[in-house]
Protein backbone atom coordinates (compact mmCIF):
# COMPACT_ATOMS: atom_id res chain seq x y z
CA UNK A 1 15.42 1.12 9.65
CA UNK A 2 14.24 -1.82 7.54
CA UNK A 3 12.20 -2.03 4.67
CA UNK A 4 8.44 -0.51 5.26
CA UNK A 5 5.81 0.90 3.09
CA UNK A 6 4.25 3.71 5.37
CA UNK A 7 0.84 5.02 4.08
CA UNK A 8 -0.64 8.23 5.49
CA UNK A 9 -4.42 9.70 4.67
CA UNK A 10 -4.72 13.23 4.84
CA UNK A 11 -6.58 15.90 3.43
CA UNK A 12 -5.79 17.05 0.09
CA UNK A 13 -5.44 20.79 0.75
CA UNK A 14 -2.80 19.74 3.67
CA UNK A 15 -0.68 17.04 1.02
CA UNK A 16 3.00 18.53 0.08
CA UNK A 17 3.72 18.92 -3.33
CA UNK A 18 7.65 18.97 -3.85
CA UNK A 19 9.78 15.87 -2.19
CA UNK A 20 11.66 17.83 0.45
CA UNK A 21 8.07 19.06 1.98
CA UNK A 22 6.76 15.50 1.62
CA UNK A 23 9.31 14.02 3.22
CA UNK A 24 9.32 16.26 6.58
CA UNK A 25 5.57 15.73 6.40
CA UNK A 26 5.92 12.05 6.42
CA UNK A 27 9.34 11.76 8.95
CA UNK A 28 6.89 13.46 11.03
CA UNK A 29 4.19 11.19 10.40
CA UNK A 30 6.27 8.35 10.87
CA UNK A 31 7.61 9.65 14.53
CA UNK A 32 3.85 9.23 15.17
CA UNK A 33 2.41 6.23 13.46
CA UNK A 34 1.19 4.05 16.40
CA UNK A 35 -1.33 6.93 17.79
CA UNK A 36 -1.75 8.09 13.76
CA UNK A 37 -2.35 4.15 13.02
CA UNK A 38 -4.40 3.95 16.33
CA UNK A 39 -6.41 6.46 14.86
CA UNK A 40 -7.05 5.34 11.71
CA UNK A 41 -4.96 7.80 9.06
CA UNK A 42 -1.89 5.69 9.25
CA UNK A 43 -0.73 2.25 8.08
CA UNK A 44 2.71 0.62 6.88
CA UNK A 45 3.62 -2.86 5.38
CA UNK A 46 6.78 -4.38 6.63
CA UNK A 47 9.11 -5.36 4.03
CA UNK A 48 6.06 -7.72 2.19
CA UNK A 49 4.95 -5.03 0.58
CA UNK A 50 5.99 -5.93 -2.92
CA UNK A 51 4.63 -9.38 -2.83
CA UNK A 52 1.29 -8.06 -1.73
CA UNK A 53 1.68 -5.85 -4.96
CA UNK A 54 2.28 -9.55 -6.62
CA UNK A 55 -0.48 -11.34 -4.88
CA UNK A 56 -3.05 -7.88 -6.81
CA UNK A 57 -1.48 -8.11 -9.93
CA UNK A 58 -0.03 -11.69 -10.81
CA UNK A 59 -1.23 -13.30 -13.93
CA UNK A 60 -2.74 -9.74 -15.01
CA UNK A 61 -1.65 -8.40 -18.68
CA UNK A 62 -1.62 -4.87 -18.63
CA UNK A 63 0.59 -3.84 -21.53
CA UNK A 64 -2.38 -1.91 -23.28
CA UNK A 65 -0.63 0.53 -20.68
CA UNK A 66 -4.01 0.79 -18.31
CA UNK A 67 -3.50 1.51 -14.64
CA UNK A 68 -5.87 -0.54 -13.11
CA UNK A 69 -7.29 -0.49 -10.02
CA UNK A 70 -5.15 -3.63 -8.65
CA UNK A 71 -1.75 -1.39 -8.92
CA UNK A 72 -3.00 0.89 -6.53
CA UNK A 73 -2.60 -0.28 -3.36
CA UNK A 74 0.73 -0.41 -2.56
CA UNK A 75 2.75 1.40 -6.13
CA UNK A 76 0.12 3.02 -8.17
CA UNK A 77 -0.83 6.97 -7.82
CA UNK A 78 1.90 10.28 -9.22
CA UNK A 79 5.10 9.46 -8.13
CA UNK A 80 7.07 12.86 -7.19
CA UNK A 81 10.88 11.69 -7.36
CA UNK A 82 13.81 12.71 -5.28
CA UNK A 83 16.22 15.07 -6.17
CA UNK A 84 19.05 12.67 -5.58
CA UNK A 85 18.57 9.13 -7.36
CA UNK A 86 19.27 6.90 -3.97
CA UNK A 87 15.75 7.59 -2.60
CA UNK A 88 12.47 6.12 -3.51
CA UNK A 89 9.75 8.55 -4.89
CA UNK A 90 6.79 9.00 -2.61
CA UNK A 91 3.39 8.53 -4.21
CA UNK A 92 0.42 9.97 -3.84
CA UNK A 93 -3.12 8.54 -4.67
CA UNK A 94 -5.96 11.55 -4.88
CA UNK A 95 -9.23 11.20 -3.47
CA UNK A 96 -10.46 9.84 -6.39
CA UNK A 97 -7.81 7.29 -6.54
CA UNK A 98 -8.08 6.68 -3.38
CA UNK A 99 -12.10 5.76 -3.81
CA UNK A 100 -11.15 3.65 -7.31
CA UNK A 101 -8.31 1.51 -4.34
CA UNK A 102 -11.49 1.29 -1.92
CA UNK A 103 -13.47 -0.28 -4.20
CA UNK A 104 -11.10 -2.68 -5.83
CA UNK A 105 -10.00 -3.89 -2.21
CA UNK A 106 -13.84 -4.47 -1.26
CA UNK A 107 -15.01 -6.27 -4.02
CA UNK A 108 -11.93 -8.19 -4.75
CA UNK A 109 -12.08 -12.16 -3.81
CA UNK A 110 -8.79 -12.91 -2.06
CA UNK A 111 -9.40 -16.52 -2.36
CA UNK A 112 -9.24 -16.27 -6.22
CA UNK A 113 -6.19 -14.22 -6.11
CA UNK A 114 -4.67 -16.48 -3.33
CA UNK A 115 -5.04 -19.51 -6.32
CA UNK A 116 -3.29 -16.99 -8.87
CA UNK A 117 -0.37 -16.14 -6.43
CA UNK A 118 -0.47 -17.95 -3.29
CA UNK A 119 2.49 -20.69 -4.74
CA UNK A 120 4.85 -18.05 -5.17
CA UNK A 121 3.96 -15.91 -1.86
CA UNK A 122 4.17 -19.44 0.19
CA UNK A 123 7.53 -20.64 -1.18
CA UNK A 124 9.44 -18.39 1.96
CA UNK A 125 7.43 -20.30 4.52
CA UNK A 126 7.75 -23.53 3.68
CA UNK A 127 8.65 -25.78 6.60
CA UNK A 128 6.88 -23.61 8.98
CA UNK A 129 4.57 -25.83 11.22
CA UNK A 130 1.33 -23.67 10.24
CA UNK A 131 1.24 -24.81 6.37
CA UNK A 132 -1.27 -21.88 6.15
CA UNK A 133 1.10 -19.53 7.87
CA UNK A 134 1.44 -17.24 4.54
CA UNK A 135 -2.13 -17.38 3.95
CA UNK A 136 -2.86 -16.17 7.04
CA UNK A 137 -0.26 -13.03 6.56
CA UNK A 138 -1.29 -11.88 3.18
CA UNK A 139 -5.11 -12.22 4.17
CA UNK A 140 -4.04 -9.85 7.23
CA UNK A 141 -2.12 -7.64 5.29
CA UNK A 142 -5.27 -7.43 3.02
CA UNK A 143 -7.82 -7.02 5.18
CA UNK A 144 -5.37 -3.95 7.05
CA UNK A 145 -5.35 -2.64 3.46
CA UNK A 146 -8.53 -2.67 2.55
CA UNK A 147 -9.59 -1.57 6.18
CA UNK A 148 -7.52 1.54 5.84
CA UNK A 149 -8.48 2.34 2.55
CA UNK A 150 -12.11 2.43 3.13
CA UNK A 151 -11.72 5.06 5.76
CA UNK A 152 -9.92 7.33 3.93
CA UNK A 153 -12.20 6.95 1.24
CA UNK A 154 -15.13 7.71 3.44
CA UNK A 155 -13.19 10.67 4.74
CA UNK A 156 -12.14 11.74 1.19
CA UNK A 157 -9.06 12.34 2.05
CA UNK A 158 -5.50 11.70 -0.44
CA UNK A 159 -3.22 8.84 0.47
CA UNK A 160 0.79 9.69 0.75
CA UNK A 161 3.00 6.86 0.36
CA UNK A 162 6.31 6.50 1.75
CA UNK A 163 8.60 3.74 1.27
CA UNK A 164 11.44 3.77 3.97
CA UNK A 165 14.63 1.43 3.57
């Protein structure tokens, strides 16, 4: 398997609580994502998911210790760690949360964060004959993001975050 950020809406009275529940719930979930993504509840990131986290949150100071709204798309939310250290937490984002990532995604101009970050992202596709190649991932992976997120939020559902390497 290689790197992917799986995210999975679901109801809050039906979200695991303890690691080893969360991750048959989400193995499962994963066995299904194209008719669970087909559907709406499911989404996943192939290994860009950590620059997408850059292209929300470069340039931002948050040492006050805040957790804005820009880390939670793709790493913000309770973490609830593995009992062995050689597996990533999964992370959960409540309803709330979940409304609070909605928003931010909506309202967010991706063409002012694209000037903030857009350098760095590019750098990997340089060369490529479409010079606006990256541009044109990271504004899909956005728009995905920010699709998904607004129907969970209208569902009111949690989101459950896996990260699968």
């Amino acid at each position: 398997m290689s790197f992917h950020m799986h995210l999975r809406a679901t109801a809050t009275n039906e979200v695991p609580e303890d690691f080893s529940s969360l991750l048959d719930f989400m193995s499962t979930a994963w066995e299904a994502h194209q008719k669970e993504y087909a559907a709406g509840v499911a989404h996943s990131i192939d290994k860009d998911f950590g620059n997408v986290h850059e292209l929300y949150t470069m340039g931002l100071d948050h040492s006050d210790g805040t957790n804005p709204a820009n880390n939670l798309p793709i790493f913000g939310g309770r973490h609830i760690h593995s009992p062995a250290e050689d597996q990533p937490p999964f992370v959960l984002l409540d309803p709330a949360e979940v409304h609070r990532t909605a928003d931010f995604l909506q309202t967010l101009s991706f063409d002012e964060r694209w000037r903030i970050a857009g350098m760095m992202l590019s750098t990997p596709y340089i060369g490529w004959e479409d010079e606006n190649a990256a541009r044109k991932i990271y504004l899909g992976h956005h728009d995905a993001l920010r699709t998904f997120y607004r129907g969970a939020a209208r569902a009111g559902d949690a989101v459950i975050k896996a990260f699968w390497y």
